[in-house]
C-alpha atoms as a PDB file:
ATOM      1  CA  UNK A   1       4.606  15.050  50.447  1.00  0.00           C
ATOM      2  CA  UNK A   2       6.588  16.025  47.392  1.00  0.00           C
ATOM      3  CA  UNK A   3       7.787  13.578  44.911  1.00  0.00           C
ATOM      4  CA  UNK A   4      11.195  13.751  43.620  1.00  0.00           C
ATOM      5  CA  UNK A   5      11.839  13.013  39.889  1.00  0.00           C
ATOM      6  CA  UNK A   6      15.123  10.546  39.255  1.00  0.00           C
ATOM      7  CA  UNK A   7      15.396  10.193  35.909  1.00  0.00           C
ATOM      8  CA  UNK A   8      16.637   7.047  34.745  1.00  0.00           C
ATOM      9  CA  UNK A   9      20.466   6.387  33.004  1.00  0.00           C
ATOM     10  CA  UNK A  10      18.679   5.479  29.962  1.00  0.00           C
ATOM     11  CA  UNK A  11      16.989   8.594  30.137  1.00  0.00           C
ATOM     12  CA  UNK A  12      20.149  10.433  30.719  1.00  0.00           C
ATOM     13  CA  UNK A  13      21.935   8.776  28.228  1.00  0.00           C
ATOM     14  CA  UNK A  14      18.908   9.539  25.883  1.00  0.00           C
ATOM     15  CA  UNK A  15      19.146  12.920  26.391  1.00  0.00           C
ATOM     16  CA  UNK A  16      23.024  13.379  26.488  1.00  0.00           C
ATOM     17  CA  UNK A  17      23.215  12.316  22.920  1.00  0.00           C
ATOM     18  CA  UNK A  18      20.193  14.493  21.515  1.00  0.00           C
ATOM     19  CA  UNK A  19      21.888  17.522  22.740  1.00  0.00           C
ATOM     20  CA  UNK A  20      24.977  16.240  21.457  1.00  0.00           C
ATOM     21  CA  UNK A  21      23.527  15.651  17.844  1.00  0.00           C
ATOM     22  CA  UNK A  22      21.893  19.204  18.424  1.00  0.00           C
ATOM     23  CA  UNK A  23      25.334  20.800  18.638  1.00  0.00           C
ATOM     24  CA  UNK A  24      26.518  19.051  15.984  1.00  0.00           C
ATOM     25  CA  UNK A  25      29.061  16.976  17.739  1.00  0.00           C
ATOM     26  CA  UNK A  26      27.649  13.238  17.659  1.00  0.00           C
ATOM     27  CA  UNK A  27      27.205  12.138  13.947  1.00  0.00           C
ATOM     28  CA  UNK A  28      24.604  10.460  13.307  1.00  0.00           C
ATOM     29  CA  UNK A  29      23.581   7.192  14.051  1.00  0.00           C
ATOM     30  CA  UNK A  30      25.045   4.106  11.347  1.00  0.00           C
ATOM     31  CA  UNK A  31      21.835   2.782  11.293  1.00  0.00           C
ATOM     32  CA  UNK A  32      19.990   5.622  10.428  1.00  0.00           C
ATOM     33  CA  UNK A  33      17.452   4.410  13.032  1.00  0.00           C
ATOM     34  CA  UNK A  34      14.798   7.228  13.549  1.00  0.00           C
ATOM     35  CA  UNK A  35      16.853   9.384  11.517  1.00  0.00           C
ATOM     36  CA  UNK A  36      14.464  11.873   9.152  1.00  0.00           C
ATOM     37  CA  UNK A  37      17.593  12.442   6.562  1.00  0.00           C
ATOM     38  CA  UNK A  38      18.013   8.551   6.209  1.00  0.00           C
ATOM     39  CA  UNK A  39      13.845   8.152   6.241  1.00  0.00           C
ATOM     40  CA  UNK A  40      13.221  10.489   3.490  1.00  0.00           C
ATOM     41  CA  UNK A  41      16.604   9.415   1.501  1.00  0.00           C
ATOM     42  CA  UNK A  42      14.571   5.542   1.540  1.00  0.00           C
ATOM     43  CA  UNK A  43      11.230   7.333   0.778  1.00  0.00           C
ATOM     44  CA  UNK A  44      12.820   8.803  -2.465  1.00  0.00           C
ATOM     45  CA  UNK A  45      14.636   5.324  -3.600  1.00  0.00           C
ATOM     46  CA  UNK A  46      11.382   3.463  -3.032  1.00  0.00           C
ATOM     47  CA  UNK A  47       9.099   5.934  -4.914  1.00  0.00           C
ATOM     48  CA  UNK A  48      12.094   5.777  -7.918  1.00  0.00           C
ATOM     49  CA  UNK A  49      12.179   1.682  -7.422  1.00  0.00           C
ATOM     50  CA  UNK A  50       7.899   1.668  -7.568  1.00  0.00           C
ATOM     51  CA  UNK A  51       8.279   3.822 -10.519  1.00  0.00           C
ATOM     52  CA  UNK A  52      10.276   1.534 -12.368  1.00  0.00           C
ATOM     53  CA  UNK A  53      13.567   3.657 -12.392  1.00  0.00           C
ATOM     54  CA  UNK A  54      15.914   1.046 -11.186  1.00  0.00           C
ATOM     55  CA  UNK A  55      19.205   2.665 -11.533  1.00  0.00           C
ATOM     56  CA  UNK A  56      18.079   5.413  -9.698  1.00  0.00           C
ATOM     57  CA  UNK A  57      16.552   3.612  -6.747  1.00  0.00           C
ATOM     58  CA  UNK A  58      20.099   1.725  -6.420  1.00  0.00           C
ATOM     59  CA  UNK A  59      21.905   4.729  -6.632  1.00  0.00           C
ATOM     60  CA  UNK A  60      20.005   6.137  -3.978  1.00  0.00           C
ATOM     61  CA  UNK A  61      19.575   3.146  -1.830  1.00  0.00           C
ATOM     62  CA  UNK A  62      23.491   2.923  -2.118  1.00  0.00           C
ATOM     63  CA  UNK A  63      23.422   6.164  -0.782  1.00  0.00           C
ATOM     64  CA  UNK A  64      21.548   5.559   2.407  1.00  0.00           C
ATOM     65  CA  UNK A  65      23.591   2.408   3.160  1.00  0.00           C
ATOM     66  CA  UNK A  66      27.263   4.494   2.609  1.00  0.00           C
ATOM     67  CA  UNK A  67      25.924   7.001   4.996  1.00  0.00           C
ATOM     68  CA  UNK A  68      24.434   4.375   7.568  1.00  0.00           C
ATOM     69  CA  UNK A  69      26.126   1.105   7.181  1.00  0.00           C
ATOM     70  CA  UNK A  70      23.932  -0.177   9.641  1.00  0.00           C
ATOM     71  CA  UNK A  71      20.952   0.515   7.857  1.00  0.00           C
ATOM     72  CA  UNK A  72      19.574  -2.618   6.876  1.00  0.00           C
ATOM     73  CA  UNK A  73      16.561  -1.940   4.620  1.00  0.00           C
ATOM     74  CA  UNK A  74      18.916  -0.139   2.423  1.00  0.00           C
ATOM     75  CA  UNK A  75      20.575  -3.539   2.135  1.00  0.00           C
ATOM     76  CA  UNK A  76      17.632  -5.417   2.148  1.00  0.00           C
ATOM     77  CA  UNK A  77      16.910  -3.206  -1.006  1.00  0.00           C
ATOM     78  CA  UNK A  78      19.769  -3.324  -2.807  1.00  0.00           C
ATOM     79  CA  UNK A  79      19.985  -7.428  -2.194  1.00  0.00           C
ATOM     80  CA  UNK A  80      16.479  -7.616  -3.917  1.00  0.00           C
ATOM     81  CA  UNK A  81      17.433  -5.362  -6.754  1.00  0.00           C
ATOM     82  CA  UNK A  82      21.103  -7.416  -7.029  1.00  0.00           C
ATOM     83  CA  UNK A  83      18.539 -10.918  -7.047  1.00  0.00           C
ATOM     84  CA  UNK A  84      16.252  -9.604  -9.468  1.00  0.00           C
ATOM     85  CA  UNK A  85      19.207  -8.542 -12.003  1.00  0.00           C
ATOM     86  CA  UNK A  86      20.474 -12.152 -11.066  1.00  0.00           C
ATOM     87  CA  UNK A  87      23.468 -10.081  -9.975  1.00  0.00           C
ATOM     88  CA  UNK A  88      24.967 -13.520  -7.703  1.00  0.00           C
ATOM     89  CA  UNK A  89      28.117 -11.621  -6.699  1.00  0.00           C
ATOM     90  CA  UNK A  90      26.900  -8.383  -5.781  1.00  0.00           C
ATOM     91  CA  UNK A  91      23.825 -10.000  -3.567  1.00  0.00           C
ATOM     92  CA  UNK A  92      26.292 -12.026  -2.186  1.00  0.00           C
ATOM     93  CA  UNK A  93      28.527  -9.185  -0.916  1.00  0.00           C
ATOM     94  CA  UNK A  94      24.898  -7.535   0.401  1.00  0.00           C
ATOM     95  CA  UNK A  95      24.275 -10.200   2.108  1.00  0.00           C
ATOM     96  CA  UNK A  96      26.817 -11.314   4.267  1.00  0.00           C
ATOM     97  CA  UNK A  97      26.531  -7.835   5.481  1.00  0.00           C
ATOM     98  CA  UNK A  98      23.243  -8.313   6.443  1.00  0.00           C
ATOM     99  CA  UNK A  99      24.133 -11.634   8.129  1.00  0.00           C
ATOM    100  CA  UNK A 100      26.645  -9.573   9.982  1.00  0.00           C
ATOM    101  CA  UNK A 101      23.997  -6.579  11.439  1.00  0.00           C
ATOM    102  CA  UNK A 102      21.155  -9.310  12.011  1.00  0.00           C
ATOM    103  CA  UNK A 103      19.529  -9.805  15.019  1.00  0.00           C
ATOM    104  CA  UNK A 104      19.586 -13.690  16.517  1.00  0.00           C
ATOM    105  CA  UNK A 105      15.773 -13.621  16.232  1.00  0.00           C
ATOM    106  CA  UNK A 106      16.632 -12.897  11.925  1.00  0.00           C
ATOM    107  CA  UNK A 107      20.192 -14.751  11.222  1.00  0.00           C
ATOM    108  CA  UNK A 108      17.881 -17.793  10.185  1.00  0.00           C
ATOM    109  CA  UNK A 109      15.941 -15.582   7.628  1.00  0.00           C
ATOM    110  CA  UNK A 110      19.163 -14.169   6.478  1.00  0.00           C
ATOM    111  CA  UNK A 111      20.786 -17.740   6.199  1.00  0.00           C
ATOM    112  CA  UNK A 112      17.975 -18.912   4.128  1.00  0.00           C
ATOM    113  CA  UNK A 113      18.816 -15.722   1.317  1.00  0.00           C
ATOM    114  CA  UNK A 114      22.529 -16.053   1.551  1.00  0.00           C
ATOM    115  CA  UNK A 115      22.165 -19.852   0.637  1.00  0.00           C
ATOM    116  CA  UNK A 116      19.936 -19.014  -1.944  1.00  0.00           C
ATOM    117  CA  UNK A 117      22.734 -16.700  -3.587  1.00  0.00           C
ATOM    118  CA  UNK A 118      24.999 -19.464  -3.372  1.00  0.00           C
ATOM    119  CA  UNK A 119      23.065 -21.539  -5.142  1.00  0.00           C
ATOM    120  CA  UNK A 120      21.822 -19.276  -8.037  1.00  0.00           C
ATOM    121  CA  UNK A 121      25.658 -18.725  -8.448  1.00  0.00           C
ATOM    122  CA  UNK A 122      26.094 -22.478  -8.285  1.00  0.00           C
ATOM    123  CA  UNK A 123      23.564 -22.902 -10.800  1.00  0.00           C
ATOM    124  CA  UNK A 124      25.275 -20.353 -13.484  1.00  0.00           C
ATOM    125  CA  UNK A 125      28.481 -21.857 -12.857  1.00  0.00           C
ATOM    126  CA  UNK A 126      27.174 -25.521 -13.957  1.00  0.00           C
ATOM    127  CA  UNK A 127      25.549 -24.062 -16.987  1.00  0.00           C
ATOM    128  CA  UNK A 128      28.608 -22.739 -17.885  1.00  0.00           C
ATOM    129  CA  UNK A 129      30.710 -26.241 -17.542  1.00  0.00           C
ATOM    130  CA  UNK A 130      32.129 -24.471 -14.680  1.00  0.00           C
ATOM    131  CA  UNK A 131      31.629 -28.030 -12.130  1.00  0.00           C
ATOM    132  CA  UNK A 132      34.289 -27.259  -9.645  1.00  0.00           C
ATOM    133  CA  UNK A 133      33.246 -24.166  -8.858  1.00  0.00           C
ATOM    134  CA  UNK A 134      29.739 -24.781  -8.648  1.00  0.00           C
ATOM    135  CA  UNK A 135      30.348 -27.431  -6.049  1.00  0.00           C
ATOM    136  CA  UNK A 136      31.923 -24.740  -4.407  1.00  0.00           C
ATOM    137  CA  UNK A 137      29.327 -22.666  -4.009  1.00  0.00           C
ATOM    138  CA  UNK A 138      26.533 -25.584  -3.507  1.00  0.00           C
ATOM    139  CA  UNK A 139      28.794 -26.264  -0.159  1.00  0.00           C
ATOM    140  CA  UNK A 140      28.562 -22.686   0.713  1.00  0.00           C
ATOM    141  CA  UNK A 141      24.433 -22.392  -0.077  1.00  0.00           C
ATOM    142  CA  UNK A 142      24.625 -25.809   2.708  1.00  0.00           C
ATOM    143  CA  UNK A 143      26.929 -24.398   5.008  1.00  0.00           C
ATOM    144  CA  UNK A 144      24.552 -21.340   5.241  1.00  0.00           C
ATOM    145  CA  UNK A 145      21.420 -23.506   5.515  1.00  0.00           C
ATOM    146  CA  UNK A 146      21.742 -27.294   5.893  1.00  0.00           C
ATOM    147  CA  UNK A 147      18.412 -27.581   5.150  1.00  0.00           C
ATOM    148  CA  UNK A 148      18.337 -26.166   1.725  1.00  0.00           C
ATOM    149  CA  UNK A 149      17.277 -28.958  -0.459  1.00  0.00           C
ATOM    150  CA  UNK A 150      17.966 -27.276  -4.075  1.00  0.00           C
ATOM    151  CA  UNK A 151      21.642 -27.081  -3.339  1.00  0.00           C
ATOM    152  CA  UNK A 152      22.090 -30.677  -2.294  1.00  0.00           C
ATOM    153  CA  UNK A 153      20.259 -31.910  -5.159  1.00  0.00           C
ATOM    154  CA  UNK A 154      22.279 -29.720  -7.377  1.00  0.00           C
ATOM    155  CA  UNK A 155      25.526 -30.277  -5.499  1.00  0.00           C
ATOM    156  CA  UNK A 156      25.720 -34.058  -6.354  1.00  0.00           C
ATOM    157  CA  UNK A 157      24.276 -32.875 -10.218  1.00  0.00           C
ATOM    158  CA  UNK A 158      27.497 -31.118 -10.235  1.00  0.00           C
ATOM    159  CA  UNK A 159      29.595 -34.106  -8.781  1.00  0.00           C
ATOM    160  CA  UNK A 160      28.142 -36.411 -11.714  1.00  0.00           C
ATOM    161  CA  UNK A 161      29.064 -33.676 -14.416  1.00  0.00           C
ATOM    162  CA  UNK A 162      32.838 -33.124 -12.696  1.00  0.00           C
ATOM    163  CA  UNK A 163      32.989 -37.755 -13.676  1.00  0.00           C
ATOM    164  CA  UNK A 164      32.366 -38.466  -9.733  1.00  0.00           C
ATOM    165  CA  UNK A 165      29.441 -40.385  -9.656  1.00  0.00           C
ATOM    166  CA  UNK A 166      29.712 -42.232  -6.238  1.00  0.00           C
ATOM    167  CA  UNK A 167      30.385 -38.349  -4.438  1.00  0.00           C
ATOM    168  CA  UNK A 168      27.357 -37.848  -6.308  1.00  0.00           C
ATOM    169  CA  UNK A 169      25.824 -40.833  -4.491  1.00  0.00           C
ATOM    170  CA  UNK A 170      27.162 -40.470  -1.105  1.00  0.00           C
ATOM    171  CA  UNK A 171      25.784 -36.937  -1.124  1.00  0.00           C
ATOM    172  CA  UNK A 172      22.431 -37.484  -1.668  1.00  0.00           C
ATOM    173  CA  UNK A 173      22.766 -40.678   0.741  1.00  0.00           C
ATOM    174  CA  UNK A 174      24.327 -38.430   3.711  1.00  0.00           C
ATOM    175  CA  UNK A 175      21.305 -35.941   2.973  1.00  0.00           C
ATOM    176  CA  UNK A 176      19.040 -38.506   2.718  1.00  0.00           C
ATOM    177  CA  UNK A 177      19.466 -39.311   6.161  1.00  0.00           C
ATOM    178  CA  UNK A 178      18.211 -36.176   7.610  1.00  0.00           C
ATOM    179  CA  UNK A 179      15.523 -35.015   5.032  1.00  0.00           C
ATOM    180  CA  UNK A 180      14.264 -38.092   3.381  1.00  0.00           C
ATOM    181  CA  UNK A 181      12.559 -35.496   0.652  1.00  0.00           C
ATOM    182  CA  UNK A 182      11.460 -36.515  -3.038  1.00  0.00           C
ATOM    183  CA  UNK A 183      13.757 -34.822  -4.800  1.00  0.00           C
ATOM    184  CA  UNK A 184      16.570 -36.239  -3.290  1.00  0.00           C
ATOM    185  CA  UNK A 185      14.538 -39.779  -3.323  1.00  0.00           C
ATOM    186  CA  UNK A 186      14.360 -39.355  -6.825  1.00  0.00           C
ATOM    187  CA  UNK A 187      18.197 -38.867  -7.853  1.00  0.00           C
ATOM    188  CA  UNK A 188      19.112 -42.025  -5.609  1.00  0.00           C
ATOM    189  CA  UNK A 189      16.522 -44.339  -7.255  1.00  0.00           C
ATOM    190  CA  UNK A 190      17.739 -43.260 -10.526  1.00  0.00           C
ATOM    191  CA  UNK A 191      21.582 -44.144  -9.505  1.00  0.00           C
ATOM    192  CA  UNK A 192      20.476 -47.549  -8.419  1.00  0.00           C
ATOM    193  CA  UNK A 193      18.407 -48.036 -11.147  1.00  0.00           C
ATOM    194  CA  UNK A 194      21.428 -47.745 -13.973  1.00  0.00           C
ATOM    195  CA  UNK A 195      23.419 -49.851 -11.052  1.00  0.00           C
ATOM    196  CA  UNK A 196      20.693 -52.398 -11.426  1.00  0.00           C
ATOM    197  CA  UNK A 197      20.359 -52.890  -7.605  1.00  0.00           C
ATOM    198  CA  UNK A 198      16.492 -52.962  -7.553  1.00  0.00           C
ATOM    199  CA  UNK A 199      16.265 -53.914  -3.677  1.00  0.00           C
ATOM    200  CA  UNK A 200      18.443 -50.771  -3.077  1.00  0.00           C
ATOM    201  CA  UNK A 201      15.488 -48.706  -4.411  1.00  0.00           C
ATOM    202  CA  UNK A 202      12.726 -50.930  -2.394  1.00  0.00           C
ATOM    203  CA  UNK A 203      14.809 -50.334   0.635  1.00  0.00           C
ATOM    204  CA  UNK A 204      15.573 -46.661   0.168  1.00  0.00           C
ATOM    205  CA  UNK A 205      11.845 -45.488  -0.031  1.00  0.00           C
ATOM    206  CA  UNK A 206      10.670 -48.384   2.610  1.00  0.00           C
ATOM    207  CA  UNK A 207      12.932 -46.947   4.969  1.00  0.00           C
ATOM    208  CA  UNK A 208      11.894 -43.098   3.951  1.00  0.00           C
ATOM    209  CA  UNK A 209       8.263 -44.406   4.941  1.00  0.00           C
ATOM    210  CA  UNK A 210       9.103 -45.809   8.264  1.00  0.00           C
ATOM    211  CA  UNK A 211      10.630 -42.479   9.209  1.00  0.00           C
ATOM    212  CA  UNK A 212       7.621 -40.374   8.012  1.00  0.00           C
ATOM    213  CA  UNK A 213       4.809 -42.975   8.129  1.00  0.00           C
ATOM    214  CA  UNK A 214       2.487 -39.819   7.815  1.00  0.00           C
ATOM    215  CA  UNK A 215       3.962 -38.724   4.396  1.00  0.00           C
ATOM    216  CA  UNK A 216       1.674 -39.520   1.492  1.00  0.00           C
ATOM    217  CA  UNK A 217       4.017 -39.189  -1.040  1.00  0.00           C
ATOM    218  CA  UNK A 218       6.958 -41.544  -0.041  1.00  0.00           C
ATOM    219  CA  UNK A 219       3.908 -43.906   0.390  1.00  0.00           C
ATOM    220  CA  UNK A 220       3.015 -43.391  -2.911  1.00  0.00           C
ATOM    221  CA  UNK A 221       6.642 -43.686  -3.988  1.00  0.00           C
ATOM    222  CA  UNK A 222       7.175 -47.040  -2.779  1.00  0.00           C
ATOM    223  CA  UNK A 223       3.931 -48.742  -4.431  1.00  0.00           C
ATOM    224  CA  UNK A 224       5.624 -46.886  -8.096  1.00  0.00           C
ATOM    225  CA  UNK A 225       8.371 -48.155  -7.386  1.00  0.00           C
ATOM    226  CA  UNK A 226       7.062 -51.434  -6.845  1.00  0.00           C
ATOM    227  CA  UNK A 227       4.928 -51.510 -10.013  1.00  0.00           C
ATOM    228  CA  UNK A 228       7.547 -50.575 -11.978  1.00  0.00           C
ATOM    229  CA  UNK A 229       9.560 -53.687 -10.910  1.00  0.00           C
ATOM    230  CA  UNK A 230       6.424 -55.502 -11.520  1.00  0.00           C
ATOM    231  CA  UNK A 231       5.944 -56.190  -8.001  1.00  0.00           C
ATOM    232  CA  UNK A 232       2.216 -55.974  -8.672  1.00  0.00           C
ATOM    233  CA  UNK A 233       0.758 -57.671  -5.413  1.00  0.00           C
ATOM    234  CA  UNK A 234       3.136 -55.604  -3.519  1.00  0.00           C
ATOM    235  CA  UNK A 235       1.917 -52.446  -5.647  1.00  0.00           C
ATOM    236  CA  UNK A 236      -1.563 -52.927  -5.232  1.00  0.00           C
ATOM    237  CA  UNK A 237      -1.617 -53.244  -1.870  1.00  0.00           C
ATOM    238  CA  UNK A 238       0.479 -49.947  -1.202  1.00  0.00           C
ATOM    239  CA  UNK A 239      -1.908 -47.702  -3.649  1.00  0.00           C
ATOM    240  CA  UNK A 240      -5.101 -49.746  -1.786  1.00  0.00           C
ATOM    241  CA  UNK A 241      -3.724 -48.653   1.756  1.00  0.00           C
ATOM    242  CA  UNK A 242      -2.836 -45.159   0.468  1.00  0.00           C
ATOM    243  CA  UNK A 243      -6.949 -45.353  -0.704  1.00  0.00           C
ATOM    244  CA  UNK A 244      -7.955 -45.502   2.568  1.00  0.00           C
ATOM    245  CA  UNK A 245      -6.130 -42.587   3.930  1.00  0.00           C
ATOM    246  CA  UNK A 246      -6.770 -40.028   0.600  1.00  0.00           C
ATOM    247  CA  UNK A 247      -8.838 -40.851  -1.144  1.00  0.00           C
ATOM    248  CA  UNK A 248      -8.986 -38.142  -3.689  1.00  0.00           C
ATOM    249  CA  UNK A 249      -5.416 -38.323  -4.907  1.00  0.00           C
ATOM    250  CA  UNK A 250      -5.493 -39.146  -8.633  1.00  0.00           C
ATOM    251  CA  UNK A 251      -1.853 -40.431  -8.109  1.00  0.00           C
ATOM    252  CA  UNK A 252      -3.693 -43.499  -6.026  1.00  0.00           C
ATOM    253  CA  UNK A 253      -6.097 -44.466  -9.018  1.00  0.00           C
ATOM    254  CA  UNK A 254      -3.625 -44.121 -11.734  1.00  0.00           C
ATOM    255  CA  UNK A 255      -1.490 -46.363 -10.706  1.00  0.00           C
ATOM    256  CA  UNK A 256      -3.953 -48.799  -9.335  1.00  0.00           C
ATOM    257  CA  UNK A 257      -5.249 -48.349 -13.176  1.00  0.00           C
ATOM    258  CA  UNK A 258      -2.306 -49.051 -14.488  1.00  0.00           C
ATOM    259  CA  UNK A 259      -1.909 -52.577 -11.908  1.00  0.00           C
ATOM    260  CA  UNK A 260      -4.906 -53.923 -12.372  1.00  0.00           C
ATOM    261  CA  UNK A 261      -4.447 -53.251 -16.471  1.00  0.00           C
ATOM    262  CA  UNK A 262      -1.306 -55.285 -16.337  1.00  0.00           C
ATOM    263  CA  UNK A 263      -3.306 -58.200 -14.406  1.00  0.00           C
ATOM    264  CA  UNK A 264      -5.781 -58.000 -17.642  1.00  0.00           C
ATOM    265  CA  UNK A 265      -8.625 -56.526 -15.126  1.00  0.00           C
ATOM    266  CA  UNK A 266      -9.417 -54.218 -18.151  1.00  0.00           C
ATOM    267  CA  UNK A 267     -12.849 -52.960 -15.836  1.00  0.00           C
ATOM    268  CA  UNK A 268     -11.178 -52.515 -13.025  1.00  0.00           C
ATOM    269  CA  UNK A 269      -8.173 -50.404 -14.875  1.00  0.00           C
ATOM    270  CA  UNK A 270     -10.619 -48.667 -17.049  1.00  0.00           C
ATOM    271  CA  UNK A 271     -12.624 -47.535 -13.914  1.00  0.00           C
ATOM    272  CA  UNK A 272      -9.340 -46.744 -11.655  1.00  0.00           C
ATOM    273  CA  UNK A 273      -8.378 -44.482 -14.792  1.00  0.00           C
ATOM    274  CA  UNK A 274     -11.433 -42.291 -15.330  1.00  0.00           C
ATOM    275  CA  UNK A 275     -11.193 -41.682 -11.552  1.00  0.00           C
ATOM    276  CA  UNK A 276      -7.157 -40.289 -12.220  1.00  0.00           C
ATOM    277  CA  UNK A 277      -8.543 -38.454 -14.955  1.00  0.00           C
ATOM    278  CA  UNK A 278     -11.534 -36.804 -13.020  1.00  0.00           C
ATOM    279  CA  UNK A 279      -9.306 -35.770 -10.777  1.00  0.00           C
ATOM    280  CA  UNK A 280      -6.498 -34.601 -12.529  1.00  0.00           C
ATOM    281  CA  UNK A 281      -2.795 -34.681 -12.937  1.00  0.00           C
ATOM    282  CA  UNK A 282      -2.750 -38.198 -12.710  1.00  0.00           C
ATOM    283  CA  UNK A 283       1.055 -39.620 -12.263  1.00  0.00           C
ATOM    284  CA  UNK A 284       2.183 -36.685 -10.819  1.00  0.00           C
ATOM    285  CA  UNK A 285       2.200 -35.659  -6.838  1.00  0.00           C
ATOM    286  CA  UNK A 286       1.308 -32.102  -6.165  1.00  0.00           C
ATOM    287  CA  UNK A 287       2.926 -30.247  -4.297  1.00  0.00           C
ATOM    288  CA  UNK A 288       2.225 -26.834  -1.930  1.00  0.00           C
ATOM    289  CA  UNK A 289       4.463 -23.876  -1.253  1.00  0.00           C
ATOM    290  CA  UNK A 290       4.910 -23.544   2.380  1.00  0.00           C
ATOM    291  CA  UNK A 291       4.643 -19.302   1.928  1.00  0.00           C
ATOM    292  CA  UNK A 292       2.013 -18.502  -0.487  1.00  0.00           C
ATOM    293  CA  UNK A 293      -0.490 -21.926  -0.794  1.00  0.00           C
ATOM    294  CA  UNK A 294       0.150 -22.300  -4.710  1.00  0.00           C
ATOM    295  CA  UNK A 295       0.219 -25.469  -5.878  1.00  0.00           C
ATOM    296  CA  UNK A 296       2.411 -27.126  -7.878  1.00  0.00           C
ATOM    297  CA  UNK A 297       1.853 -30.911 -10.018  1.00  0.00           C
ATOM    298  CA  UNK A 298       5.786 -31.497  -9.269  1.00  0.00           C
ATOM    299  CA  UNK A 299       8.099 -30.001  -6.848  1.00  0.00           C
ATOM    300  CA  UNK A 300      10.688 -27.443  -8.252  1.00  0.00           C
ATOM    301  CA  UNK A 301      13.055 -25.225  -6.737  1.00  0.00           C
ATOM    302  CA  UNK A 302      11.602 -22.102  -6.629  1.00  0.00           C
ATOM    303  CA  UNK A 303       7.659 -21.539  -6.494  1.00  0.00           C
ATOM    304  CA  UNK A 304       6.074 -20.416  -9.478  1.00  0.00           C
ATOM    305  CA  UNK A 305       3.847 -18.021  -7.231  1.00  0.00           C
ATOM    306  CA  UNK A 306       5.239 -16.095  -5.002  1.00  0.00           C
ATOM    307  CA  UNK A 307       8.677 -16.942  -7.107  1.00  0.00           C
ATOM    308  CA  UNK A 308      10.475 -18.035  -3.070  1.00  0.00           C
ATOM    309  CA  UNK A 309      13.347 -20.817  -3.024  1.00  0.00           C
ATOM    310  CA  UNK A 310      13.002 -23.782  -0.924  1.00  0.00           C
ATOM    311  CA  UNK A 311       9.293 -23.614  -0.016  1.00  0.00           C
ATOM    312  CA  UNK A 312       7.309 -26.660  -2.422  1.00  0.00           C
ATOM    313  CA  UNK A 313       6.698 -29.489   0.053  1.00  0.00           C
ATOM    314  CA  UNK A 314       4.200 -32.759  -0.788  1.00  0.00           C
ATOM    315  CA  UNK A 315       0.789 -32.261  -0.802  1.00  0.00           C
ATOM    316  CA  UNK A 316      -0.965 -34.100   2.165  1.00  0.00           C
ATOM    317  CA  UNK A 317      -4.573 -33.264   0.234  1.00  0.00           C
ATOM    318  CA  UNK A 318      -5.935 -33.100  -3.169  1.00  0.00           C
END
């Protein structure tokens, strides 16, 4: 019994267009997928980019990506050089054409660096007094990742330095509602501080809690923000509670320090105290970065490690 071989229309396909390309009548592929010309054009730029010759690696990986517009590590290279230069506009540009070639399973990951651009941009353009066009591109970082904390916080800085304090307000508020994180905690509680509206700022962290009752930090949060309204009772028992659960926090024993000094329990603060200090970084909460592990005493926008936006979330251990 003889078998007969059907080859496949993939296969035929497949084959159609190598012995087109052999001829010389197909060009090349755009994304210089599997292509040796476009494979050893990248090895070159990357050996000039490892050796340090910068303007030589762009040149090159400019190269690659003018010859296969669909190549997307040449893009992906040329968006990290234009970040590292802080070159906003020209990663920008990068970008949205990698946000254009991506795959579904990567449009996130390309999202997430296209909102960082905007941001960075939105950043310069504050420094510079520029607040318009900063908010500008703070709603562009947002509209390419809601859940980009940095720009929210700095889109309502920017409101407050264009003389629009309540937009400032109602855009941390309308964040609030959906990522209830520290940062954004922070910039409310100081509004309704200098608006005196103290239950405001018991109600904006109690409520933060209830959402997240497994978040350490907002349960710290509240029992600071109780002490420093002198609600001492209410204080102590938030920081006691906390106790239970982590017990290693120095956050927990400063502040219960600093409680039971006001109520003139000098051994009782002293001992609370030398705990905090044992432990270290005592008023502040520290925070981890979601990609590398490095921690952090306070969150910031960008981790100090691994130098990624977006990543520094509470610490849930010492």
């Amino acid at each position: 019994m003889s078998l007969t071989f059907r080859p496949s229309l993939p296969t035929l396909t497949a084959l159609g267009h190598r012995a087109l390309r052999a001829l010389g009548v197909e060009r090349p592929p755009a994304t210089g997928e599997h292509d040796p010309q476009a494979a050893e054009a990248m090895q070159r730029a990357q050996e000039a980019r490892q050796a340090g010759r910068v303007d030589e690696a762009r040149t090159l990986f400019r190269h690659v990506a003018q010859r296969w517009p669909a190549h997307r590590g040449a893009l992906q290279e040329l968006r990290d050089l234009a970040v590292e230069a802080r070159q906003w506009d020209e990663a920008i540009s990068v970008q949205q054409q990698l946000m254009a070639l991506a795959p579904p399973a990567d449009r996130a990951a390309e999202a997430a660096w296209l909102a960082v651009e905007y941001y960075e941009l939105g950043r310069l353009e504050l420094a510079r007094g520029e607040a318009s066009r900063a908010i500008g591109h703070f709603k562009a970082a947002l509209r390419a990742d809601a859940s980009f904390t940095p720009a929210v916080v700095a889109l309502g800085d920017a409101h407050e330095a264009a003389g629009d304090a309540r937009e400032a307000v109602r855009t941390w508020e309308r964040a609030v509602d959906s990522q209830p994180s520290l940062p954004l905690l922070a910039r409310l509680e100081r509004a309704y501080r200098e608006q005196a509206r103290p239950s405001r700022m018991i109600a904006l962290y109690r409520t933060a809690s209830e959402r997240a009752p497994d978040d350490l930090a907002l349960a710290a949060a509240l029992g600071r923000v109780y002490f420093e309204l002198e609600m001492l009772d209410e204080a102590a028992d938030q920081f006691e509670k906390l106790e239970v659960r982590a017990p290693d926090l120095p956050v927990v024993h400063a502040f219960l320090g600093a409680v039971f000094e006001r109520r003139g329990e000098t051994r009782e603060a002293f001992e609370e105290y030398r705990r905090a200090l044992r432990l270290g970084h005592a008023f502040d909460w520290p925070h981890r970065c979601t990609a590398c592990g490095a921690v952090a005493p306070r969150w910031q926008d960008r981790c100090a490690g691994c130098r990624r936006w977006n990543t520094l979330r509470p610490s849930q251990t010492r």
